[in-house]
N, C-alpha and C. Protein backbone atom coordinates (compact mmCIF):
# COMPACT_ATOMS: atom_id res chain seq x y z
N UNK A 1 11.06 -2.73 -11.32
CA UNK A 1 10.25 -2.19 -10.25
C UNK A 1 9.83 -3.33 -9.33
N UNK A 2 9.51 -3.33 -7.88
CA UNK A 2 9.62 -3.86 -7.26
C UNK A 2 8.28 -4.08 -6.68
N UNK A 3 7.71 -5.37 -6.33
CA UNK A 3 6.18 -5.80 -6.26
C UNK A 3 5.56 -4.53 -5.80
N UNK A 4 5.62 -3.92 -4.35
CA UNK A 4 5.56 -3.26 -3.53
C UNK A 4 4.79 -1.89 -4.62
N UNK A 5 6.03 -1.32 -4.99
CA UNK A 5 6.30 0.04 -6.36
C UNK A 5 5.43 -0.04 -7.23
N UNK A 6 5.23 -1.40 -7.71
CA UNK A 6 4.14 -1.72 -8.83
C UNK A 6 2.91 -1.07 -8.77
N UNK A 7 2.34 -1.93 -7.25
CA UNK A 7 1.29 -2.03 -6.98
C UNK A 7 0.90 -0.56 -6.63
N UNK A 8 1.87 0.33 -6.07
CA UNK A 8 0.85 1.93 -5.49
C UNK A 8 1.03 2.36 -6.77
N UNK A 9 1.97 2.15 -8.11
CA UNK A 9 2.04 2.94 -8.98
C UNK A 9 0.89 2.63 -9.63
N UNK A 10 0.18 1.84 -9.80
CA UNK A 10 -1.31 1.01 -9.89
C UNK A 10 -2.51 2.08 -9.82
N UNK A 11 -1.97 1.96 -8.10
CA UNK A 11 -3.34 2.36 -7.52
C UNK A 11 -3.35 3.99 -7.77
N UNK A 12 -2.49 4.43 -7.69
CA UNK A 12 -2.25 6.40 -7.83
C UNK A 12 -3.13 6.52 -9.45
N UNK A 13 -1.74 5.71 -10.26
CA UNK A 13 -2.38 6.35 -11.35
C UNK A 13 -3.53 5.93 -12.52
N UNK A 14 -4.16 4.72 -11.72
CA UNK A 14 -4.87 4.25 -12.51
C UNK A 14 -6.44 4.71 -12.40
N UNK A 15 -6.36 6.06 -11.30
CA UNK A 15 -7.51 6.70 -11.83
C UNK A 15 -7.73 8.32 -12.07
N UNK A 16 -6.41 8.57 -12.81
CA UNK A 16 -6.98 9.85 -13.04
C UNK A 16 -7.72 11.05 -12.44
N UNK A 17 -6.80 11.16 -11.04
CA UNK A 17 -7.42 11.74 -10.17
C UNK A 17 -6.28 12.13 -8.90
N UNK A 18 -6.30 13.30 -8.34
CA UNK A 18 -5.08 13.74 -7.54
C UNK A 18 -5.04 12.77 -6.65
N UNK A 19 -3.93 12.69 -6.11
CA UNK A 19 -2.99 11.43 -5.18
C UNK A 19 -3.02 12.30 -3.76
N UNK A 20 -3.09 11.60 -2.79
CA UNK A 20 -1.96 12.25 -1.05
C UNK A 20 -1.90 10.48 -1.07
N UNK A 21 -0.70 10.42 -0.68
CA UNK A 21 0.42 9.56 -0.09
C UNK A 21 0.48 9.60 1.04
N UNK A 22 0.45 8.76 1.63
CA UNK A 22 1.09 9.47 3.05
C UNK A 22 1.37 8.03 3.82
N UNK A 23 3.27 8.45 4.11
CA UNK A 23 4.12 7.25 4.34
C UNK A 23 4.19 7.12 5.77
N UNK A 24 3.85 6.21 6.34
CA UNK A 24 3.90 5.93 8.28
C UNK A 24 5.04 4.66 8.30
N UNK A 25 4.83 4.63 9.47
CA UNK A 25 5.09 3.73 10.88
C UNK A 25 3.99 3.31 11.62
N UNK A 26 3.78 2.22 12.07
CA UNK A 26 2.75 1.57 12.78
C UNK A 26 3.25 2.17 14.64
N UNK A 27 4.71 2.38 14.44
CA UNK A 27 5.09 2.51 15.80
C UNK A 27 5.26 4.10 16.30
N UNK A 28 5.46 4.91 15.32
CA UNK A 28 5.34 6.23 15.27
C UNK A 28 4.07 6.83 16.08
N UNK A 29 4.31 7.54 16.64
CA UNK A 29 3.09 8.44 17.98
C UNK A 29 2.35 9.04 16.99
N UNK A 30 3.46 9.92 16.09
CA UNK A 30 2.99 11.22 15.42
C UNK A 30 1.66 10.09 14.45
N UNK A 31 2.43 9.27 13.43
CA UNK A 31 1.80 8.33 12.69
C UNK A 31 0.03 7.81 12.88
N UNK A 32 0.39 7.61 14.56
CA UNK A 32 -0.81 6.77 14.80
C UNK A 32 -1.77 8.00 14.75
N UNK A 33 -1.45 9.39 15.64
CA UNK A 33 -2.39 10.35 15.47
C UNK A 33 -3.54 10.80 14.11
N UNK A 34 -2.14 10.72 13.18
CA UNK A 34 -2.74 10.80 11.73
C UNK A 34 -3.65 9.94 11.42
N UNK A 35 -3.30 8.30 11.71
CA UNK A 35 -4.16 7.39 11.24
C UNK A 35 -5.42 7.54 11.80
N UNK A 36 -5.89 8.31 13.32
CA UNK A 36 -7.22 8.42 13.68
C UNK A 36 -7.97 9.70 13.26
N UNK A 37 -6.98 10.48 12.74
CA UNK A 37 -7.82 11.95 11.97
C UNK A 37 -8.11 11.48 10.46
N UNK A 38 -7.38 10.25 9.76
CA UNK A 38 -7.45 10.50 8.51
C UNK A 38 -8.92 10.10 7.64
N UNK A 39 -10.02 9.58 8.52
CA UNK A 39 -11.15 9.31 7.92
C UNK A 39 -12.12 10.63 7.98
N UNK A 40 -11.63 11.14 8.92
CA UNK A 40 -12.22 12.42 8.77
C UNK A 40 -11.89 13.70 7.74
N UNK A 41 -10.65 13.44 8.01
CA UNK A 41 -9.74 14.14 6.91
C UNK A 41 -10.30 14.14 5.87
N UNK A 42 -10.39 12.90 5.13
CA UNK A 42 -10.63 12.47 3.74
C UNK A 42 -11.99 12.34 3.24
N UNK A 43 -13.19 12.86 3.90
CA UNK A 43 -14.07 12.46 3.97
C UNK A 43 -14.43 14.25 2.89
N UNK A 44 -13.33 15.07 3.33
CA UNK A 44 -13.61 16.77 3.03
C UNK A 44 -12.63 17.04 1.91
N UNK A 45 -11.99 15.58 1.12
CA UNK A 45 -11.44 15.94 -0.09
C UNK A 45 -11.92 15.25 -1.16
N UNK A 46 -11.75 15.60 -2.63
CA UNK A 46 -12.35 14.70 -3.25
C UNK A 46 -10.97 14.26 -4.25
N UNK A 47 -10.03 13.50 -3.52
CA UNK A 47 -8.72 13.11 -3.94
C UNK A 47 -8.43 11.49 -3.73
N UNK A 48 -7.79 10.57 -3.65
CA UNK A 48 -7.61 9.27 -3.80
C UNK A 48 -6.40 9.66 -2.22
N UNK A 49 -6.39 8.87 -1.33
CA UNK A 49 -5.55 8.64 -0.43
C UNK A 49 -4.83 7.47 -0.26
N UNK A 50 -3.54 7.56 -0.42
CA UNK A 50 -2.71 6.06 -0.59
C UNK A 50 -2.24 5.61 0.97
N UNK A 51 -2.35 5.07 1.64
CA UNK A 51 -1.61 4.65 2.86
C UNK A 51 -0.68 3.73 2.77
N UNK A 52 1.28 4.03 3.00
CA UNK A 52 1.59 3.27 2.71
C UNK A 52 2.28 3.11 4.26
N UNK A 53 1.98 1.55 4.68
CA UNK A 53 2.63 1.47 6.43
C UNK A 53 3.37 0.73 6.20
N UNK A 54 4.55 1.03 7.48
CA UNK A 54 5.64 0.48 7.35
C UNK A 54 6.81 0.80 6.41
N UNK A 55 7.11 2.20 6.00
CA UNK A 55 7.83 2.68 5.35
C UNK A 55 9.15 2.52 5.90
N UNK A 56 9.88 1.90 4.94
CA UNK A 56 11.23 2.15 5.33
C UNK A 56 12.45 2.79 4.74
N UNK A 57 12.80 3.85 4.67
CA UNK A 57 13.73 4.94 3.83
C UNK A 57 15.30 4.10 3.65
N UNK A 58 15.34 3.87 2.18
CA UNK A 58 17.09 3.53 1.96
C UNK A 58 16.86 4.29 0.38
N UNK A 59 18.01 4.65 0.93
CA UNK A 59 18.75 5.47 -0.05
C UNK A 59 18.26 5.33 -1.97
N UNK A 60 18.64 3.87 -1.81
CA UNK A 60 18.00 3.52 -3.45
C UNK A 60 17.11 3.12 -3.41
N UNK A 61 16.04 2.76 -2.50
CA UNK A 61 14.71 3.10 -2.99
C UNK A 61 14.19 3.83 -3.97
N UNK A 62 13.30 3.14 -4.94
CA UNK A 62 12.92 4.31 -5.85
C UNK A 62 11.75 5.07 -5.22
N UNK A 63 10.50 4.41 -4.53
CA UNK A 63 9.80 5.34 -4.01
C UNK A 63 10.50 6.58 -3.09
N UNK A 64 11.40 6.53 -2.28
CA UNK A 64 12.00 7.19 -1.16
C UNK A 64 13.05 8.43 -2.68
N UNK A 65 13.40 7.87 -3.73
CA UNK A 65 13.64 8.98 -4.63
C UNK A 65 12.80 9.69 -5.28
N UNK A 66 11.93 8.95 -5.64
CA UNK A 66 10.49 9.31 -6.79
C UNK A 66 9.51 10.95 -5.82
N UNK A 67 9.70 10.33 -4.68
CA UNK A 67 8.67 11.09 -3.84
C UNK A 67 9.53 12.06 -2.22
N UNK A 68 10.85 11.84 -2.60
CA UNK A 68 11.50 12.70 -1.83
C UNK A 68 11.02 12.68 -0.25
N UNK A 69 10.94 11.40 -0.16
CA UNK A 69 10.60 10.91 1.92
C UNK A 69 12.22 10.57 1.92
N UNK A 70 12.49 10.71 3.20
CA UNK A 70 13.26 11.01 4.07
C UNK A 70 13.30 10.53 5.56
N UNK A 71 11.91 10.78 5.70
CA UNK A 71 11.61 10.55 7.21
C UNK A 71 10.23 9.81 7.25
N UNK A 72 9.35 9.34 8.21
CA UNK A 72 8.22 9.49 8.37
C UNK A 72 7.76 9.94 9.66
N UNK A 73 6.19 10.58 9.79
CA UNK A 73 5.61 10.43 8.49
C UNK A 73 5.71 11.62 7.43
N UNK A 74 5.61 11.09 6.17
CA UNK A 74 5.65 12.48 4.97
C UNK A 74 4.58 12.14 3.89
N UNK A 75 4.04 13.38 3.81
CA UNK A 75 2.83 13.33 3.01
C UNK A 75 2.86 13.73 1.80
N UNK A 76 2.72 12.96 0.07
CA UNK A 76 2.59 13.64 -1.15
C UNK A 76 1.89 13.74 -2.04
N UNK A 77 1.56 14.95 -2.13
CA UNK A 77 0.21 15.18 -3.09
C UNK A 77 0.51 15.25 -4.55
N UNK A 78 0.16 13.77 -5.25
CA UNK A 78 0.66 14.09 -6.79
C UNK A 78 -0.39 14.51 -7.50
N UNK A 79 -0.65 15.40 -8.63
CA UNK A 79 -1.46 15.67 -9.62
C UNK A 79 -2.41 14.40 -10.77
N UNK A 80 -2.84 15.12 -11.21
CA UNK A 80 -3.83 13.73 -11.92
C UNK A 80 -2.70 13.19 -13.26
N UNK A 81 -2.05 14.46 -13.35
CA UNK A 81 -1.07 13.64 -14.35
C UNK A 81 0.75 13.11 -13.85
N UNK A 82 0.22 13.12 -12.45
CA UNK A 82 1.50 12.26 -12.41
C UNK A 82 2.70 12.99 -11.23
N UNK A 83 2.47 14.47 -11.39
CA UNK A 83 3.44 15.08 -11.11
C UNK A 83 3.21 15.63 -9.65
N UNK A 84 4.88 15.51 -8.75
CA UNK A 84 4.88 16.24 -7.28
C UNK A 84 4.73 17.40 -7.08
N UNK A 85 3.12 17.33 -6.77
CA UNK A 85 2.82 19.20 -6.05
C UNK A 85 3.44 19.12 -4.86
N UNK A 86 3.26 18.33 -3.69
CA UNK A 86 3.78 18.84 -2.43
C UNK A 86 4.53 17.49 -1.77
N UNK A 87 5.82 17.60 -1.35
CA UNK A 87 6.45 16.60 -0.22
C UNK A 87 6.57 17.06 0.77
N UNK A 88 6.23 16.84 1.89
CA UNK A 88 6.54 17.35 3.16
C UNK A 88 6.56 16.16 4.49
N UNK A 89 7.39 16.65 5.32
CA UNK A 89 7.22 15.71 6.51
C UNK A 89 6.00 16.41 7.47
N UNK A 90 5.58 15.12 8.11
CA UNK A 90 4.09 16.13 8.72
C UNK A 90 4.27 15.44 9.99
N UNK A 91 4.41 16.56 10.64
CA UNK A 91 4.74 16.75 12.20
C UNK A 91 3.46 16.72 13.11
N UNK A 92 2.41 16.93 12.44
CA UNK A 92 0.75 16.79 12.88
C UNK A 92 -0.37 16.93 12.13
N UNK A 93 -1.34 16.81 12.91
CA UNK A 93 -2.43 16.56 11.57
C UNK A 93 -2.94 18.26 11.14
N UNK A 94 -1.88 19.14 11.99
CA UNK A 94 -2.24 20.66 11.54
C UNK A 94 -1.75 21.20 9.61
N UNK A 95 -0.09 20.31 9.74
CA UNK A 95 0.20 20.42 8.35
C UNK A 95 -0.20 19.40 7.37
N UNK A 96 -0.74 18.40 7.52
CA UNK A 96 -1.36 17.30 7.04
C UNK A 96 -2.23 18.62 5.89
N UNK A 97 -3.65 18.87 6.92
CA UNK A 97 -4.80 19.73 6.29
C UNK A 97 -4.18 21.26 5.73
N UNK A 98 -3.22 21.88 6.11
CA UNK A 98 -2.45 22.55 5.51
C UNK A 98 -2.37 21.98 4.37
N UNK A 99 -1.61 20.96 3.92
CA UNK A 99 -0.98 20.37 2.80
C UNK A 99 -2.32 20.35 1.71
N UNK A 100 -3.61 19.97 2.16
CA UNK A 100 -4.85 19.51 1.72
C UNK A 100 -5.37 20.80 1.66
N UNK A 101 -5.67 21.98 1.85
CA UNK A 101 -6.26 23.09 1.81
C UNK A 101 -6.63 23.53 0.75
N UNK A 102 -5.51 23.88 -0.33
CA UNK A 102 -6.11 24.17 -1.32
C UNK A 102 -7.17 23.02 -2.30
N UNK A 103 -7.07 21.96 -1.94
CA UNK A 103 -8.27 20.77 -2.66
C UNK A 103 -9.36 20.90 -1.80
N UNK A 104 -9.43 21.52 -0.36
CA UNK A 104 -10.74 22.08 -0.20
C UNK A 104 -11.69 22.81 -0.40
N UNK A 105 -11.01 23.77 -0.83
CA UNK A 105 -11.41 25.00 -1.87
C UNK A 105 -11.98 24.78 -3.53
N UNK A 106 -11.20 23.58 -4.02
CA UNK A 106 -11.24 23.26 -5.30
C UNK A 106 -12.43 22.16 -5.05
N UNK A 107 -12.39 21.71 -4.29
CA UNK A 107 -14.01 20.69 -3.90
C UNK A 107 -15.41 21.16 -3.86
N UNK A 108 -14.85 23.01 -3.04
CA UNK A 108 -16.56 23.50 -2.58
C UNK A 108 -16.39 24.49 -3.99
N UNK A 109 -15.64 24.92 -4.64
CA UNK A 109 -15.58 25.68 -5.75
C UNK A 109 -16.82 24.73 -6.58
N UNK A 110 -16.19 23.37 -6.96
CA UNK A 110 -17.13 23.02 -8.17
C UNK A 110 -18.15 22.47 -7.54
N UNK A 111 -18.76 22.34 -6.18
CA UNK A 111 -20.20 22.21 -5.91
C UNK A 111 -21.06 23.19 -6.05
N UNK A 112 -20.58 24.05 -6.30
CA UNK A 112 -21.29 25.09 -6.85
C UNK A 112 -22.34 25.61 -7.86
């Protein structure tokens, strides 16, 4: 595994707690949009957010296999034990919170 691989596999799973991923470009339009919604974004989940910039998709990559990116940007929400609930490419910050919806629900559920 490769320094890079190590280190988010680190950070995801070393706390027991759902993952969003979400792979950019610094030069990407769509990208930068995301990066100015995402404090707000995250502020209404109670999930771990990985930012990884500067993604670059080859083929044998293991992240680009592990997590089924393709393109950027693409966003993935892994479970607390590990596993891909959602890959998607996100075209705006409309499917971003799409993608996040149901952990909003599961947030105001247990404030309850």
């Amino acid at each position: 595994m490769v320094r890079m691989e190590l280190n988010l596999y680190l950070r995801i799973y070393s706390r027991k707690k759902r993952t969003f991923i979400l792979f950019i470009k610094t030069n990407c339009p769509i990208c930068k949009s995301l990066i100015e919604n995402l404090n707000t974004i995250s502020t209404n989940y109670d999930i771990n957010f990985v930012l990884n910039n500067n993604f670059v998709y080859n083929r044998s990559d293991q992240i680009s296999s592990l997590y089924f990116v393709r393109t950027v940007p693409h966003g993935v929400l892994i479970n607390e034990n590990g596993i891909v609930e959602l890959s998607n490419y996100i075209k705006n910050v409309n499917v971003l919170n799409n993608m996040l919806f149901n952990e909003r629900v599961v947030k105001k559920s247990l404030s309850i």
